[in-house]
Protein backbone atom coordinates (compact mmCIF):
# COMPACT_ATOMS: atom_id res chain seq x y z
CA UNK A 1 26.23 67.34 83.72
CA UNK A 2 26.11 65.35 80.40
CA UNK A 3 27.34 66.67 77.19
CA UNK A 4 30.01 69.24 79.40
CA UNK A 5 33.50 68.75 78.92
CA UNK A 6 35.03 68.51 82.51
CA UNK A 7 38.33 69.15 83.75
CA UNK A 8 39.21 67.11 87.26
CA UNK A 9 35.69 66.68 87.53
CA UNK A 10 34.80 70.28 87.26
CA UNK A 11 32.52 71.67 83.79
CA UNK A 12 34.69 73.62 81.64
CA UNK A 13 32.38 76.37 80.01
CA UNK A 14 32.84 77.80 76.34
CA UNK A 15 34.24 81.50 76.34
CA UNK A 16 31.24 83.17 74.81
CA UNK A 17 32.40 87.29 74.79
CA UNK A 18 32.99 88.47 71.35
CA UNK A 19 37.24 89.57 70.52
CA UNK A 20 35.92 93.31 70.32
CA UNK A 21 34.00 93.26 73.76
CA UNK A 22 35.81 96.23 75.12
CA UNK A 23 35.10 98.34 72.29
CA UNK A 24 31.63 98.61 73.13
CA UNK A 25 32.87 100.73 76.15
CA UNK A 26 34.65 104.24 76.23
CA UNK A 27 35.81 103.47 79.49
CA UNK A 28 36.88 99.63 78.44
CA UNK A 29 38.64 101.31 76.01
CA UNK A 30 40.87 103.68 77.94
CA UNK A 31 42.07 100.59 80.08
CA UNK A 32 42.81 98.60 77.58
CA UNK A 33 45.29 101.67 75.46
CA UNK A 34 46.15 101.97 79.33
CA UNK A 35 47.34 98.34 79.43
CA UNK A 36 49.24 98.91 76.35
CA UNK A 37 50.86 101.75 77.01
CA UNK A 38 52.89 99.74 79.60
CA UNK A 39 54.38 97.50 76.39
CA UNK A 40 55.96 100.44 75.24
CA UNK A 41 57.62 101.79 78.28
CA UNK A 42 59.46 98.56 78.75
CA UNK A 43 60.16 98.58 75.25
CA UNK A 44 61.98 101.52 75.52
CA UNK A 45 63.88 100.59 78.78
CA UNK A 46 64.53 97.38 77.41
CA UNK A 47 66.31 98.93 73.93
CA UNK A 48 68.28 101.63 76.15
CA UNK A 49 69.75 98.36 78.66
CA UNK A 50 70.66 96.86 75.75
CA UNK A 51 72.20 99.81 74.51
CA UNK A 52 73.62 100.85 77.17
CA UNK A 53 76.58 98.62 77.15
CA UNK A 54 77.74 100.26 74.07
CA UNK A 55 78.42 103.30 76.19
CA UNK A 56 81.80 101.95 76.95
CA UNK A 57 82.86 99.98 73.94
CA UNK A 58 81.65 102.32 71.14
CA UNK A 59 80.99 105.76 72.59
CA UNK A 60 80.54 107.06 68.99
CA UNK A 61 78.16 104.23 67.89
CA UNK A 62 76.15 104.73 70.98
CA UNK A 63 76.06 108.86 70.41
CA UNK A 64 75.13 108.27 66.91
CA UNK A 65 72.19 106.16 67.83
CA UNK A 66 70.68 108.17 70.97
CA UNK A 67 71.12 111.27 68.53
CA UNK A 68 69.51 109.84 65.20
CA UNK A 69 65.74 111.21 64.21
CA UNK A 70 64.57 107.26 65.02
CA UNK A 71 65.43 107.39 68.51
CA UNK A 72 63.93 110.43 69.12
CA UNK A 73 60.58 109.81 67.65
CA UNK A 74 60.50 106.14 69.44
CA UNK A 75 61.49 108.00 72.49
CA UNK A 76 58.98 110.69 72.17
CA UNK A 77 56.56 108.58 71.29
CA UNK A 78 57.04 106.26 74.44
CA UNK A 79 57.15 109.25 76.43
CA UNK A 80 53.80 110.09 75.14
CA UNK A 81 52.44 106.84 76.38
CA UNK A 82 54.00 106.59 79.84
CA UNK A 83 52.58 110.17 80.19
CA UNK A 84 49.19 108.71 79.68
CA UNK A 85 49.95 105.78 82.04
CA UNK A 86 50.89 108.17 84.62
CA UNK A 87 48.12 110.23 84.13
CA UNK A 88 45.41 107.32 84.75
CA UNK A 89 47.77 105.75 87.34
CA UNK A 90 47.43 109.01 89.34
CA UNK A 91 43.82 109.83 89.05
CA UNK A 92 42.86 106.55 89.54
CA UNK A 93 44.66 106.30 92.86
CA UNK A 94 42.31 109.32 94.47
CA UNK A 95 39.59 107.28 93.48
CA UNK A 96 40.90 104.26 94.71
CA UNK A 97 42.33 105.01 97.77
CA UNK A 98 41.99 107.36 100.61
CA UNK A 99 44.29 108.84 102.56
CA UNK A 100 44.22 109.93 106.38
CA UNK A 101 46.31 112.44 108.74
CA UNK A 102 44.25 111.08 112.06
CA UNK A 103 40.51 112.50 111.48
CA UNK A 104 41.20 114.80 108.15
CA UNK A 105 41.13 113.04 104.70
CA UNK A 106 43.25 114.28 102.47
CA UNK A 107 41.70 115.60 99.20
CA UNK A 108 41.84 114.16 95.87
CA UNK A 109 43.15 117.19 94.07
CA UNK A 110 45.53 117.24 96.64
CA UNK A 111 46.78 113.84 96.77
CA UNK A 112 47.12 114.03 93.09
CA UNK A 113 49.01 116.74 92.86
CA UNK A 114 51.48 115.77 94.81
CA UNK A 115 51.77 112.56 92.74
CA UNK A 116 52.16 114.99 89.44
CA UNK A 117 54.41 117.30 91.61
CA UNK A 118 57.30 113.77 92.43
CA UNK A 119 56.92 112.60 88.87
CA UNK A 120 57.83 115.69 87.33
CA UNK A 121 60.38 115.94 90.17
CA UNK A 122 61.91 112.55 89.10
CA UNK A 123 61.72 113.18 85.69
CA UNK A 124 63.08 116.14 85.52
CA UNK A 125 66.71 114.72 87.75
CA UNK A 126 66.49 112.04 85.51
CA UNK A 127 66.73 114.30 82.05
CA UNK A 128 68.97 116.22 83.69
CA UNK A 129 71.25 113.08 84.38
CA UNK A 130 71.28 111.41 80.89
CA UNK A 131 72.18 115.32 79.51
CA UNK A 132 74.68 115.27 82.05
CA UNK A 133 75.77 111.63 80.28
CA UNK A 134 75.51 112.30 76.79
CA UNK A 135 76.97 116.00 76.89
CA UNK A 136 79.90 114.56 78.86
């Protein structure tokens, strides 16, 4: 092969897609907001850790923070996009995967409902345990 850059004897080939290649696609699209969407849920459990620790030293600082406009907008705003993640999480996994009780396979609708059904379930104890926090 003459004229190829190799690496350990193997031809290294030139990357040839265009930067906007998944914009050509509406489903390439979706997984790619998908992908992001993941940034901003660990942004947001990543700036309540760090938080967190305030809880104890400056109860006031940390109640003025969690109760300013800001954090409610970020937090909605995250909220919005791990929504979305579990949305595409959940219907991709009926597609994905099937599930079995010995002969009968269990329907999509089903399956995904009861994925809806344990993350409302979780978030729901989970509001209810940072209210139970915050409003002492």
């Amino acid at each position: 092969m003459h004229g190829q850059p190799t690496t350990q004897g193997r031809p290294t080939y030139a990357w040839r897609m265009p930067s906007g290649w998944w914009l050509q696609n509406g489903h390439y699209i979706g997984y790619m907001i998908r992908e992001l969407t993941a940034v901003f849920a660990a942004l947001w459990v990543v700036v309540f850790l760090v938080l967190l620790p305030m809880l104890k030293t400056n109860p006031k600082g940390w109640l003025a923070i969690i109760d300013s406009p800001a954090w409610l907008v970020f937090s909605v705003i995250c909220l919005l996009f791990v929504l979305y993640h579990a949305w595409t999480a959940f219907t991709a996994t009926s597609v994905l995967m099937r599930f079995r009780f010995g002969k009968m396979v269990i329907a999509p609708y089903l399956l995904n409902g009861f994925m809806f059904l344990q993350f409302f379930g979780a978030t729901l104890v989970l509001g209810l345990i940072l209210l139970y926090i915050i409003l002492g």
